[in-house]
C-alpha atoms as a PDB file:
ATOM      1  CA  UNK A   1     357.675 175.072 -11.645  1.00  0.00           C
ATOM      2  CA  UNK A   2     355.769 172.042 -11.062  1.00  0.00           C
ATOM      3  CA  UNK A   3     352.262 172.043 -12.005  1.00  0.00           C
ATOM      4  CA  UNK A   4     349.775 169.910 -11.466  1.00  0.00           C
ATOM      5  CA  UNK A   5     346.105 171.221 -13.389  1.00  0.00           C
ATOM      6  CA  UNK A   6     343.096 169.664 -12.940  1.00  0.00           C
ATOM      7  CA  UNK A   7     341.100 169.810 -15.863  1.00  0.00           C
ATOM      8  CA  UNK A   8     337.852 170.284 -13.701  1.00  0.00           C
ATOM      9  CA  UNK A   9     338.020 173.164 -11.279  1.00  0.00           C
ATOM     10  CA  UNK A  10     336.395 173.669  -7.959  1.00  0.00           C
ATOM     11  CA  UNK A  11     335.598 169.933  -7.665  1.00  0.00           C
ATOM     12  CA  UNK A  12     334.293 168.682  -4.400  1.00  0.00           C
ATOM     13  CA  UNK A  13     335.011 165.130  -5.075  1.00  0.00           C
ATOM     14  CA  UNK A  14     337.799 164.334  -2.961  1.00  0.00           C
ATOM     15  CA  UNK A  15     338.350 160.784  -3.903  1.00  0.00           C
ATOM     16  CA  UNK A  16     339.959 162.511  -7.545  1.00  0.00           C
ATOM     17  CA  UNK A  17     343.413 162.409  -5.323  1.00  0.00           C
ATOM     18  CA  UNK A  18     342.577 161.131  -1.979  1.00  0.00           C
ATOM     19  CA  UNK A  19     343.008 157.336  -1.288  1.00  0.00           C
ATOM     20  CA  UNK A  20     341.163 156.426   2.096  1.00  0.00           C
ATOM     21  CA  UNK A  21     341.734 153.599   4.201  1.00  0.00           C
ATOM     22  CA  UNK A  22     341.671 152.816   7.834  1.00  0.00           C
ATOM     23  CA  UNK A  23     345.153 151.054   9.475  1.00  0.00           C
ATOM     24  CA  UNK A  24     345.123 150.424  12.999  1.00  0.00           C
ATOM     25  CA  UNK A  25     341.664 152.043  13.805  1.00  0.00           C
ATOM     26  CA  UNK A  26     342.682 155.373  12.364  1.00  0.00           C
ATOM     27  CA  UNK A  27     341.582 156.784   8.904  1.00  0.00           C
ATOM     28  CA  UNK A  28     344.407 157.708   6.391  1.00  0.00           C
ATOM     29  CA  UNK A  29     344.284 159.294   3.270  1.00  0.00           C
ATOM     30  CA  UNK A  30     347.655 159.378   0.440  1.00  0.00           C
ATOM     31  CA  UNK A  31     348.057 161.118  -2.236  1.00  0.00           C
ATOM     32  CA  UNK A  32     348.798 158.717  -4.501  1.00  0.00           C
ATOM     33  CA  UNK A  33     350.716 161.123  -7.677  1.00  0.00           C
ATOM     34  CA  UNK A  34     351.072 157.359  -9.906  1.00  0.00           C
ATOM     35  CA  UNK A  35     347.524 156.834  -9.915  1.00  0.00           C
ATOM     36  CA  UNK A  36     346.551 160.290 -10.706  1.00  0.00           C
ATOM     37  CA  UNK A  37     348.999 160.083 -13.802  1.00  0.00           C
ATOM     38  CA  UNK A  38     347.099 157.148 -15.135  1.00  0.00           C
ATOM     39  CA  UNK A  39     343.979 159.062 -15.262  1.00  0.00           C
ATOM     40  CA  UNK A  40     344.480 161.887 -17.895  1.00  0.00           C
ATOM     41  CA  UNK A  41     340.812 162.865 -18.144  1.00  0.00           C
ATOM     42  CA  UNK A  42     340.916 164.711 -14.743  1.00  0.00           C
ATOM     43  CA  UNK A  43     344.048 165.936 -14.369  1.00  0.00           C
ATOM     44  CA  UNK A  44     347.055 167.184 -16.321  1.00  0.00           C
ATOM     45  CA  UNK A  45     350.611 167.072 -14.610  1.00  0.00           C
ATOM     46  CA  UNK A  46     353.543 169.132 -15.860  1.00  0.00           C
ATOM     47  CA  UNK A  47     357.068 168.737 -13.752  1.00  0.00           C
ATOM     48  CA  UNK A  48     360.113 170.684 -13.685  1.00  0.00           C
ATOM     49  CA  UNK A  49     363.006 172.839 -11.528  1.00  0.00           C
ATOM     50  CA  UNK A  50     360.900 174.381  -8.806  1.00  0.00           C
ATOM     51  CA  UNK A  51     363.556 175.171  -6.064  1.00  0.00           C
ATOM     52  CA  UNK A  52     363.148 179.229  -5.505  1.00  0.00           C
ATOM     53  CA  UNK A  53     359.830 179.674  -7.517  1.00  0.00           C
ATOM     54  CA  UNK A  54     356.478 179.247  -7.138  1.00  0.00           C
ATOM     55  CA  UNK A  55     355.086 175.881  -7.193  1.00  0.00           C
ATOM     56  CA  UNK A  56     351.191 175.385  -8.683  1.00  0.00           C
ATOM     57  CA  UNK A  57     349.483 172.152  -7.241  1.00  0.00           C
ATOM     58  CA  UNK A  58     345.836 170.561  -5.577  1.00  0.00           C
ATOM     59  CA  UNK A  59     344.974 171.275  -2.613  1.00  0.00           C
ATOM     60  CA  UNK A  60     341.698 170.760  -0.858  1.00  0.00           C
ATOM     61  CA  UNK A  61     340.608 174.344  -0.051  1.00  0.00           C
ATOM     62  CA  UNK A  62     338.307 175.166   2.994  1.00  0.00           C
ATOM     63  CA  UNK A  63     336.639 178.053   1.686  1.00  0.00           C
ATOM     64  CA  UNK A  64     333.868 179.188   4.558  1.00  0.00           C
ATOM     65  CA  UNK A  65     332.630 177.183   7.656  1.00  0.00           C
ATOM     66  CA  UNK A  66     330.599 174.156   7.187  1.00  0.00           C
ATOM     67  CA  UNK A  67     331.102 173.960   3.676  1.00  0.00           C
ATOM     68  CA  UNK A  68     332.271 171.124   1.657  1.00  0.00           C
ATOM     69  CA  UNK A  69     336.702 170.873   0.958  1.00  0.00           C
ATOM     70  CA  UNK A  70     336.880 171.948  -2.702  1.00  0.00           C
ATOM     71  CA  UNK A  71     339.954 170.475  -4.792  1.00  0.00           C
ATOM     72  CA  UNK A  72     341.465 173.805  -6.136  1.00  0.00           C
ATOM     73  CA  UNK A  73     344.793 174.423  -8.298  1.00  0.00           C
ATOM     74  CA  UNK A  74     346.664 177.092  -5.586  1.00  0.00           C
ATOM     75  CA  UNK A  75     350.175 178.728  -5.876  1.00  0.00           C
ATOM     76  CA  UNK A  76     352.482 177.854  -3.328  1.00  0.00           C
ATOM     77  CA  UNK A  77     355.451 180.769  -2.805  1.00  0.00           C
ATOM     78  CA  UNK A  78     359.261 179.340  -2.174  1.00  0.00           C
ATOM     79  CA  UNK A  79     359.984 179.597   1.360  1.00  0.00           C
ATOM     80  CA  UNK A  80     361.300 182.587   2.936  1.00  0.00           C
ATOM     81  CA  UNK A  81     363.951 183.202   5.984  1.00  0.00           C
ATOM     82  CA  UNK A  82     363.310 180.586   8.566  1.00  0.00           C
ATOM     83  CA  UNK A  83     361.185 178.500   6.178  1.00  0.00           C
ATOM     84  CA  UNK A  84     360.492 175.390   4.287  1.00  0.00           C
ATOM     85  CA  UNK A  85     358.631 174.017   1.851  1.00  0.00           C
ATOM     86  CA  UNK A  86     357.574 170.120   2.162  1.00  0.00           C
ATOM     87  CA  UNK A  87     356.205 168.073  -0.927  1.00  0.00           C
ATOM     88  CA  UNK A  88     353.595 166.341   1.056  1.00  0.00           C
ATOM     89  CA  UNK A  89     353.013 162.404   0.722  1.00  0.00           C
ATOM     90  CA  UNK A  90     350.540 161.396   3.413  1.00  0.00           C
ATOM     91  CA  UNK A  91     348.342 163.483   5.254  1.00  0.00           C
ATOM     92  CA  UNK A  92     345.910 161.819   8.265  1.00  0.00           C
ATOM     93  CA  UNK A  93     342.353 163.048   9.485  1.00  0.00           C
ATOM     94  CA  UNK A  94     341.899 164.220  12.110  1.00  0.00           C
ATOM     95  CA  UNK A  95     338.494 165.745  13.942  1.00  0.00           C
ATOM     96  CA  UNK A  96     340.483 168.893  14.571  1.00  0.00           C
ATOM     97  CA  UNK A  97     339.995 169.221  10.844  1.00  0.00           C
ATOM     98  CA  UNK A  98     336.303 168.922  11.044  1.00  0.00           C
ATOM     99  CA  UNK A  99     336.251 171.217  14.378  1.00  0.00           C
ATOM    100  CA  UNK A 100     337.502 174.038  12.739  1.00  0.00           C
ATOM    101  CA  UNK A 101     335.614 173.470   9.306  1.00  0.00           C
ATOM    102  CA  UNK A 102     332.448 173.563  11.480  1.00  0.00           C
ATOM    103  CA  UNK A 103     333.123 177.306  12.904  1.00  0.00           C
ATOM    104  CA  UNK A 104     333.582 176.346  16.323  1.00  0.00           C
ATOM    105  CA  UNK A 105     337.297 177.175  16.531  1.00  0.00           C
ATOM    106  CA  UNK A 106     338.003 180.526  17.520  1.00  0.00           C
ATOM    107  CA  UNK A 107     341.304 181.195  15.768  1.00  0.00           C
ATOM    108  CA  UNK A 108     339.318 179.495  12.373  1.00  0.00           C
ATOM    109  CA  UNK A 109     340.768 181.816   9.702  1.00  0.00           C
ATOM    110  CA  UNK A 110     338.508 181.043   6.032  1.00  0.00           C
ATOM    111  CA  UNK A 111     339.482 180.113   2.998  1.00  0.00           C
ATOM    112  CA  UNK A 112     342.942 178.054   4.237  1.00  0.00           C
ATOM    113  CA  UNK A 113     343.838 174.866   4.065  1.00  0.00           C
ATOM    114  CA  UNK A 114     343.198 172.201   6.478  1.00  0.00           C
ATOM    115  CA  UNK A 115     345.317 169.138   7.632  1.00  0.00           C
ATOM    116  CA  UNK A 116     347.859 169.034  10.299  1.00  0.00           C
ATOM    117  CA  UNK A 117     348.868 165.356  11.017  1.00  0.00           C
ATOM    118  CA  UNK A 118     351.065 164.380   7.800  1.00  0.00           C
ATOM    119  CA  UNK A 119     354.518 163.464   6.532  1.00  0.00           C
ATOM    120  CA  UNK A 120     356.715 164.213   3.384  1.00  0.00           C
ATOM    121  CA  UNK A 121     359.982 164.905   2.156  1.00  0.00           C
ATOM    122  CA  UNK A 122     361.903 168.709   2.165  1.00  0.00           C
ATOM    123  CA  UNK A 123     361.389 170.468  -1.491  1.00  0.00           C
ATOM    124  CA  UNK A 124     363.552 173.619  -0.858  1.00  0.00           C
ATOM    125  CA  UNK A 125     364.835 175.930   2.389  1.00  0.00           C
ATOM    126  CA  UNK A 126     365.052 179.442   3.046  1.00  0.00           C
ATOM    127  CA  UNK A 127     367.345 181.543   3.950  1.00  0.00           C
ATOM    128  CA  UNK A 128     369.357 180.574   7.663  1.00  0.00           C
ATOM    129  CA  UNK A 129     367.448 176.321   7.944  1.00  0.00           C
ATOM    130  CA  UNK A 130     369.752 175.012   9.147  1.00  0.00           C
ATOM    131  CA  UNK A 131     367.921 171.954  11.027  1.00  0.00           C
ATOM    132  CA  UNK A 132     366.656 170.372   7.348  1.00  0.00           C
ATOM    133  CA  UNK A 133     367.501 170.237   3.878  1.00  0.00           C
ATOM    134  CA  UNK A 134     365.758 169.175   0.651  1.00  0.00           C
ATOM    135  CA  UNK A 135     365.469 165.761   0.682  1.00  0.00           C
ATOM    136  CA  UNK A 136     364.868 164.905   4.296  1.00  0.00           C
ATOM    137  CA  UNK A 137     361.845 162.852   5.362  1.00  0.00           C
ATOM    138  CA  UNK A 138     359.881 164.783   7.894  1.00  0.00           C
ATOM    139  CA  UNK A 139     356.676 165.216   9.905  1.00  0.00           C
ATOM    140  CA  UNK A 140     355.275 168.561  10.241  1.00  0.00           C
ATOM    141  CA  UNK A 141     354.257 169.835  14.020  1.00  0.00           C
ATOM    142  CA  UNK A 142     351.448 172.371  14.699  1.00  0.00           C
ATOM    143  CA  UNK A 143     353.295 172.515  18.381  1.00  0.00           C
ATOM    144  CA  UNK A 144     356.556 173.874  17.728  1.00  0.00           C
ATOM    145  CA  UNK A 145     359.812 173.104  19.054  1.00  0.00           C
ATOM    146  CA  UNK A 146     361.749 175.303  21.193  1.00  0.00           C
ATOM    147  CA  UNK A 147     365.062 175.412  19.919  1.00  0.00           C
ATOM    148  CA  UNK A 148     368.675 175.581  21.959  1.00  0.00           C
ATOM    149  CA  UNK A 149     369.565 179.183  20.558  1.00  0.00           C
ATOM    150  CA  UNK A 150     366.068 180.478  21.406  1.00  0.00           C
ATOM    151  CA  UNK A 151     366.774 179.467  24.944  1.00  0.00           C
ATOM    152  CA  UNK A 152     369.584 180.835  25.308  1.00  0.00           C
ATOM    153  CA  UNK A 153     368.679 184.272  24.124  1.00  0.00           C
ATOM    154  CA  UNK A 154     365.365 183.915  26.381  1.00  0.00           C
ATOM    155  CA  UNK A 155     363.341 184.705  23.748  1.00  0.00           C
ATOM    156  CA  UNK A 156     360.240 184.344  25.525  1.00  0.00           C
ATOM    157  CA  UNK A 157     358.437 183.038  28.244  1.00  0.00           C
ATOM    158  CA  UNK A 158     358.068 179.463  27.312  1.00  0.00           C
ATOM    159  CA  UNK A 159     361.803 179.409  26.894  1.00  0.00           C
ATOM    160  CA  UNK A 160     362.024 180.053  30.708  1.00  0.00           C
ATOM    161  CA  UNK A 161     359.156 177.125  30.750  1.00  0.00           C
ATOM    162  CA  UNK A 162     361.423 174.694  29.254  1.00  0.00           C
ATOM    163  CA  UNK A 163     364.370 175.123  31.468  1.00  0.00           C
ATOM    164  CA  UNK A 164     361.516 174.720  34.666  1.00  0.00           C
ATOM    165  CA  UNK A 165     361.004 171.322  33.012  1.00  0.00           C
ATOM    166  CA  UNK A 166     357.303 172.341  32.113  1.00  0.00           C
ATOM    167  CA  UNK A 167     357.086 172.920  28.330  1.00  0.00           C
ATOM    168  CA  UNK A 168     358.938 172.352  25.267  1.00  0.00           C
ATOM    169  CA  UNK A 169     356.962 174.305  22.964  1.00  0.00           C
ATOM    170  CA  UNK A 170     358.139 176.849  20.803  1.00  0.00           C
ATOM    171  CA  UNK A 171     355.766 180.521  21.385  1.00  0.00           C
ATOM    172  CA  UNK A 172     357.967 182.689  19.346  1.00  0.00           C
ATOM    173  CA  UNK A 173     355.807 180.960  16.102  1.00  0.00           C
ATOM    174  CA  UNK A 174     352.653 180.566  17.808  1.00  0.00           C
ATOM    175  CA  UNK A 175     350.700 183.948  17.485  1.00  0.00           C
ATOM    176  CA  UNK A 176     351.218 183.465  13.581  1.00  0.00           C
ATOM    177  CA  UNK A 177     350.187 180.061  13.478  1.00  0.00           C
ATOM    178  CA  UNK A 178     347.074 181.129  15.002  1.00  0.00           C
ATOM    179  CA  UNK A 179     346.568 184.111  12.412  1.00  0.00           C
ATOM    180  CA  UNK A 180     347.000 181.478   9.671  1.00  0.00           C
ATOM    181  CA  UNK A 181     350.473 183.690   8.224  1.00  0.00           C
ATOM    182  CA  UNK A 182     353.971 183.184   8.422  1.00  0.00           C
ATOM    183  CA  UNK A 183     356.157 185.232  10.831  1.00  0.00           C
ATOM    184  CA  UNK A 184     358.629 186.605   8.304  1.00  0.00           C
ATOM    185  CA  UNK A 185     356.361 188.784   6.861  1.00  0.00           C
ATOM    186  CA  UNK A 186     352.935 188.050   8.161  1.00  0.00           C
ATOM    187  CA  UNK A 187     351.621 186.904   5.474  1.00  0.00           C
ATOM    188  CA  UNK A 188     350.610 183.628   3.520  1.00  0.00           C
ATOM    189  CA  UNK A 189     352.315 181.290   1.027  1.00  0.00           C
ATOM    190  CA  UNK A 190     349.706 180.040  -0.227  1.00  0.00           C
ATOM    191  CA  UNK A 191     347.257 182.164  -3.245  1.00  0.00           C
ATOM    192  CA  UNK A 192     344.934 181.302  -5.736  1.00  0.00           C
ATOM    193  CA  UNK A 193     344.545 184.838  -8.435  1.00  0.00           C
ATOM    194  CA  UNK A 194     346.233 186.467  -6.135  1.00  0.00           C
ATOM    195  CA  UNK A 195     343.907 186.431  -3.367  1.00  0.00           C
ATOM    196  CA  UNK A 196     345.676 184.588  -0.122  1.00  0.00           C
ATOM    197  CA  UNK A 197     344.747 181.123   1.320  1.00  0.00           C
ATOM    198  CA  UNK A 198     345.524 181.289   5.026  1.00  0.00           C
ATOM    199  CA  UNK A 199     347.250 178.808   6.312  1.00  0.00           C
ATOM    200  CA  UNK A 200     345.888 176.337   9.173  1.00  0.00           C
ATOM    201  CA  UNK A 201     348.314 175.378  12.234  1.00  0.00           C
ATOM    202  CA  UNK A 202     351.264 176.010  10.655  1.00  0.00           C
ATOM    203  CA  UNK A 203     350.582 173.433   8.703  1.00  0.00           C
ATOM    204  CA  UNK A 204     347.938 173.068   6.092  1.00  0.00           C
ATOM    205  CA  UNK A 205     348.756 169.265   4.616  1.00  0.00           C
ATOM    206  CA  UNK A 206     346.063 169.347   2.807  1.00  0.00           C
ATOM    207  CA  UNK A 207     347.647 170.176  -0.038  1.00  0.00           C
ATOM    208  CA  UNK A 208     350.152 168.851  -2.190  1.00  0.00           C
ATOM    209  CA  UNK A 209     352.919 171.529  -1.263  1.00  0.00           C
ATOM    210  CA  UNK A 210     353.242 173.422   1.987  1.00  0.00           C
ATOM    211  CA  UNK A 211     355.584 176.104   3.546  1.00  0.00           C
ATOM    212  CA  UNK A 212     355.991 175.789   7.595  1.00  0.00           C
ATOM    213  CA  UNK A 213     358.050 177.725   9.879  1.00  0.00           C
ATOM    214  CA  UNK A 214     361.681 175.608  10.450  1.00  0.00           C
ATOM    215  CA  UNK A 215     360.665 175.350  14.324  1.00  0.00           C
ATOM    216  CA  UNK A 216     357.692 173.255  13.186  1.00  0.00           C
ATOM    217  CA  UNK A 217     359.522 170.778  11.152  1.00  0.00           C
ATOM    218  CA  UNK A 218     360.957 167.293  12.647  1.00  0.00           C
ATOM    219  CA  UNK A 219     363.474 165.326  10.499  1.00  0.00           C
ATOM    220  CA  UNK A 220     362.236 161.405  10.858  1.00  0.00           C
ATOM    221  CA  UNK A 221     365.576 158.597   9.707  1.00  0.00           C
ATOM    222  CA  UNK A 222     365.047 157.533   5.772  1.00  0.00           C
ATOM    223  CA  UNK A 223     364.013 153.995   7.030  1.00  0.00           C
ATOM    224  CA  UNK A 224     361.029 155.629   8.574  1.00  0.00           C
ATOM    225  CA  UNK A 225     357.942 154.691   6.410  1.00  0.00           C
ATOM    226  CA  UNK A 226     355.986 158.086   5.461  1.00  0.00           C
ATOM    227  CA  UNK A 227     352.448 156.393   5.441  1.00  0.00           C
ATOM    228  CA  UNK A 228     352.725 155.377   9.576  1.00  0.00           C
ATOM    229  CA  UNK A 229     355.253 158.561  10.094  1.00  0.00           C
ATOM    230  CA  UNK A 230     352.557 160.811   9.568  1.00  0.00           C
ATOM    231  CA  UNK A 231     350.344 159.367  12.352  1.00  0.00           C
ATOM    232  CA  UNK A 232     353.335 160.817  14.559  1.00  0.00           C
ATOM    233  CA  UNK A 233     352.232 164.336  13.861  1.00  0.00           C
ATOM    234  CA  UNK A 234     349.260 164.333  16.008  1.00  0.00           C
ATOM    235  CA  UNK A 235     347.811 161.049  16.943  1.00  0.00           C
ATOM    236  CA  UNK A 236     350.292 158.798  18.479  1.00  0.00           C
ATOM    237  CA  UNK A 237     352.078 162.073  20.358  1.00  0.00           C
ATOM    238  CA  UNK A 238     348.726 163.359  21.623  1.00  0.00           C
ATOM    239  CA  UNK A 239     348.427 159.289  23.137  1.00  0.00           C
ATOM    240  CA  UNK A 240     352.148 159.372  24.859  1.00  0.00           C
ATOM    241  CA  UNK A 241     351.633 162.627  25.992  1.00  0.00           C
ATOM    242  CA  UNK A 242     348.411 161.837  27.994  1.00  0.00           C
ATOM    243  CA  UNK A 243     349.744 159.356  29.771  1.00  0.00           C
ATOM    244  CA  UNK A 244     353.273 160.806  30.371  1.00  0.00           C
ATOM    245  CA  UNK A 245     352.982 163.854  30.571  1.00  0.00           C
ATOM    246  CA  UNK A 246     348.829 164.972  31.563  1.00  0.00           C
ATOM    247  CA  UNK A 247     347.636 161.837  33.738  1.00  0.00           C
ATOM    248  CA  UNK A 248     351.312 160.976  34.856  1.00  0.00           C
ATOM    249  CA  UNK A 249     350.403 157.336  34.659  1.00  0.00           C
ATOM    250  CA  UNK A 250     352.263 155.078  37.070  1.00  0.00           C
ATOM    251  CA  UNK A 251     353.680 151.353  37.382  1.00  0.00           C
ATOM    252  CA  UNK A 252     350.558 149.721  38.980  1.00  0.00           C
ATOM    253  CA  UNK A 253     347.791 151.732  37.687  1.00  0.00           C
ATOM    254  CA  UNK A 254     344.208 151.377  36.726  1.00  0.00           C
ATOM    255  CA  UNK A 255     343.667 152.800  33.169  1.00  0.00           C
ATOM    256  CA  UNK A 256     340.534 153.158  31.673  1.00  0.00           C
ATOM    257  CA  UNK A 257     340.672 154.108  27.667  1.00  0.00           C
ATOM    258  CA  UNK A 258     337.286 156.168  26.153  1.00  0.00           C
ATOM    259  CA  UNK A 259     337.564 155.275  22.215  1.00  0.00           C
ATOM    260  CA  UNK A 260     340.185 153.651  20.271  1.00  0.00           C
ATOM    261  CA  UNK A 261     341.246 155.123  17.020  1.00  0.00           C
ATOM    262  CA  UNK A 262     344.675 156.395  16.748  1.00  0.00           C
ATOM    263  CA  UNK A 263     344.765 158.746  19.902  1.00  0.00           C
ATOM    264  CA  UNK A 264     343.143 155.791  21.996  1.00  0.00           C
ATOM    265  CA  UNK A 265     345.591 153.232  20.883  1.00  0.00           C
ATOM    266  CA  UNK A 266     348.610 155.664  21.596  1.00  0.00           C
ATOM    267  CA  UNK A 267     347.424 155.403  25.559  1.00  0.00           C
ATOM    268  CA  UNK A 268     346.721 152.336  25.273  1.00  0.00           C
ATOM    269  CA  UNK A 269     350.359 151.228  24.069  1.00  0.00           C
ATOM    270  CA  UNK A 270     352.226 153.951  26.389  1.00  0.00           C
ATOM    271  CA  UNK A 271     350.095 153.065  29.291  1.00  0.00           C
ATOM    272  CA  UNK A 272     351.182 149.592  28.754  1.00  0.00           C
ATOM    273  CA  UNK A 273     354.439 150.831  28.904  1.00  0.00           C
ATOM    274  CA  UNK A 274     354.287 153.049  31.733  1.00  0.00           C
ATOM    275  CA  UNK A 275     353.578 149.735  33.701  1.00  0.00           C
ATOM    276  CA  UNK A 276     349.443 149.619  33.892  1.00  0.00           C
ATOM    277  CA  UNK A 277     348.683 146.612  35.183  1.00  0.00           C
ATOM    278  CA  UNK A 278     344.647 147.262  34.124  1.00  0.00           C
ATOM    279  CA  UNK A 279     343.868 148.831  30.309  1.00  0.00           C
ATOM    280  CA  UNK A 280     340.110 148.954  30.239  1.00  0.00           C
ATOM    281  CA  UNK A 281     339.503 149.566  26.210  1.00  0.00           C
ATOM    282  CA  UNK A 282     335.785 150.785  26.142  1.00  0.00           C
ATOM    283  CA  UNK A 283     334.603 151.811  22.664  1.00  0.00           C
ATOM    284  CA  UNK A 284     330.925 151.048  21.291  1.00  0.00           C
ATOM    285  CA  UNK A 285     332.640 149.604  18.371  1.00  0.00           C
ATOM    286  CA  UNK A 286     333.535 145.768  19.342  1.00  0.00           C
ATOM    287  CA  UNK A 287     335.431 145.311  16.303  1.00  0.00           C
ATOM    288  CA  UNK A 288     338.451 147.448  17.400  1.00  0.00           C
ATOM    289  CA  UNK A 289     338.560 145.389  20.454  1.00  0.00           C
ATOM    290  CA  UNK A 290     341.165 142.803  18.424  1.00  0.00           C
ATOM    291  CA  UNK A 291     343.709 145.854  17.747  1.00  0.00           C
ATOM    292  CA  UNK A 292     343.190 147.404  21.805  1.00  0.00           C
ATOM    293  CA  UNK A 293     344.424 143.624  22.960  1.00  0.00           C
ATOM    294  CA  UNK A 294     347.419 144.143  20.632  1.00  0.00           C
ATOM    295  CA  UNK A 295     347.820 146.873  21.656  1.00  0.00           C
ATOM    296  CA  UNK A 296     347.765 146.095  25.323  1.00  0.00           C
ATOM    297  CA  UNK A 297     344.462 146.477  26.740  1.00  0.00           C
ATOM    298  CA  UNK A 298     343.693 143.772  29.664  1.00  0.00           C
ATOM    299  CA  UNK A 299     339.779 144.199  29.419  1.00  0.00           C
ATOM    300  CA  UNK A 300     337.119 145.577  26.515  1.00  0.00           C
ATOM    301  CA  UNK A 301     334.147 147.117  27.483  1.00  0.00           C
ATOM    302  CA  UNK A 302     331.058 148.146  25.070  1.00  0.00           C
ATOM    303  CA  UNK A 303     328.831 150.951  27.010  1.00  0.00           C
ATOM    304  CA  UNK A 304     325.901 149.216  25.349  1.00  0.00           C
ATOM    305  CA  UNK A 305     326.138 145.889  26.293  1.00  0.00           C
ATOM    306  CA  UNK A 306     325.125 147.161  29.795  1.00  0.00           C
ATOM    307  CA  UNK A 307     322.383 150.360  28.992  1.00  0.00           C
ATOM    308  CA  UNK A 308     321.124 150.221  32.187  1.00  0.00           C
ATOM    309  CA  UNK A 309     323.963 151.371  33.908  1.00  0.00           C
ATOM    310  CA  UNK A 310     326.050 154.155  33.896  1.00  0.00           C
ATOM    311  CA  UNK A 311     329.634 153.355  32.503  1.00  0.00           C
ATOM    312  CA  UNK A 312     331.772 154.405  35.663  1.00  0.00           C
ATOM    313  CA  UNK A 313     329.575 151.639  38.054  1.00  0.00           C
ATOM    314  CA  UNK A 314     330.759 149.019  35.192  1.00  0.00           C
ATOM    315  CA  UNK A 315     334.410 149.682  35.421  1.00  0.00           C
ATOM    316  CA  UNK A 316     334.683 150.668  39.364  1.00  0.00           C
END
């Protein structure tokens, strides 16, 4: 199997196999496998035939609430009926992450493994995928899709949602994704000694190895580059979908934007589309304003330029 050691267990310091960066107001982070190779004295990295057996790698393990991630060597089990496993390359963060490290989420299931908005390329299937195969670029999706055959055997209620036109979520997956297991067996895929690591979303990218359910999986074109693709898993869908889908945003509109990382932008850009003719960017950061203009905001605003008034009088 392929192993990856590090040669100093239960470190916090992320930046051993993180790279962070920020492109187009969002942070990043890659793993980056050549530059970990060219620095034997933390890690050691053994590769071979994996396909069927258990795969040891890093992964950045949330072990209680409001505790720091620590980088831990965990098992990852081949992927069952329904399954796959995905050798992720770039995983995005996002402050759903940080929610649900601080305790505040209700369906916050310790120790797992964090990370939901990511891309990567198929390692192995399991028994009856039939939508990927080992080698496909993909994006992993904590909202699943509802597939055809599901619908047609009314599986349950969201698949009589879809064909109203008012979902196309998958909730035959969802109450395991919640419980952090997989819905084969209820249980985990991911271990370290034997004791489970739940899983977080259906997702858990942060790690170098993952296992999700086939209806959370989305096959991307090989063109696609994985380092924006994984900004599609959460960030730039979350953006279309407010405007499309939530505020219904129409040709002639007013549109006012509150912050503008990658969620902000995503408005921004499909509001644009959607035929705004105003795109009021407000952000207390003025240096984002360059990328909300590209974007296709009409106006910036900074809240603190005018303190003395509250920021609904300055845009009405």
């Amino acid at each position: 199997p392929i192993h990856c050691e590090p040669s100093i267990p239960n470190s916090h310091d992320m930046a051993c196999f993180w790279r962070v960066g920020a492109r187009r107001g969002h942070a990043y982070a890659s793993l980056v496998l050549s530059e970990l190779k060219s620095n034997a004295q933390n890690f050691r990295v053994y590769q071979g035939y994996a396909t069927g057996q258990p795969i040891k790698c890093r992964a950045a393990v949330a072990w209680a609430p409001n505790q720091r991630l620590s980088i831990e060597t965990v098992q990852v089990d081949p992927p069952k009926a329904g399954e796959v496993r995905v050798r992720i390359t770039h995983t995005a963060l996002c402050h759903t992450d940080q929610f649900t490290l601080s305790g505040a989420d209700p369906e916050g299931k310790f120790p797992c493994i964090l990370g939901h908005e990511a891309a990567g390329v198929v390692e192995s299937v399991g028994e009856g995928v039939v939508t990927v195969a080992p080698g496909d670029k993909v994006v992993p999706c904590y909202q699943a899709e509802c597939f055809p055959e599901d619908r047609a055997a009314n599986t349950c209620a969201r698949c009589r949602g879809y064909a109203a036109k008012k979902t196309n979520l998958c909730g035959k997956v969802r109450p395991f994704t919640g419980a952090g297991v997989m819905a084969s067996d209820s249980a985990s895929r991911f271990s370290i000694d034997g004791k489970p690591i739940w899983h977080f979303m259906g997702t858990s990218t942060f790690s170098e190895y993952t296992v999700l359910h086939q209806e959370s999986v989305a096959k991307i074109e090989d063109k696609d580059p994985l380092d924006k693709a994984c900004l599609l898993g959460c960030g730039i869908t979350t953006g279309w979908g407010a405007v499309f889908n939530t505020a219904k945003v129409e040709a002639g509109s007013s549109v006012a934007v509150f912050g503008l990382g990658a969620v902000g932008l995503a408005v921004i850009e499909a509001s644009k589309i959607a035929g705004a003719n105003r795109i009021i960017a407000v952000d207390k950061d003025p240096s984002k304003f360059e990328s909300a203009r590209k974007f296709g905001a009409t106006e910036c605003v900074n809240p603190e330029d005018t303190p003395d008034k509250p920021i609904q009088n300055v845009l009405v």
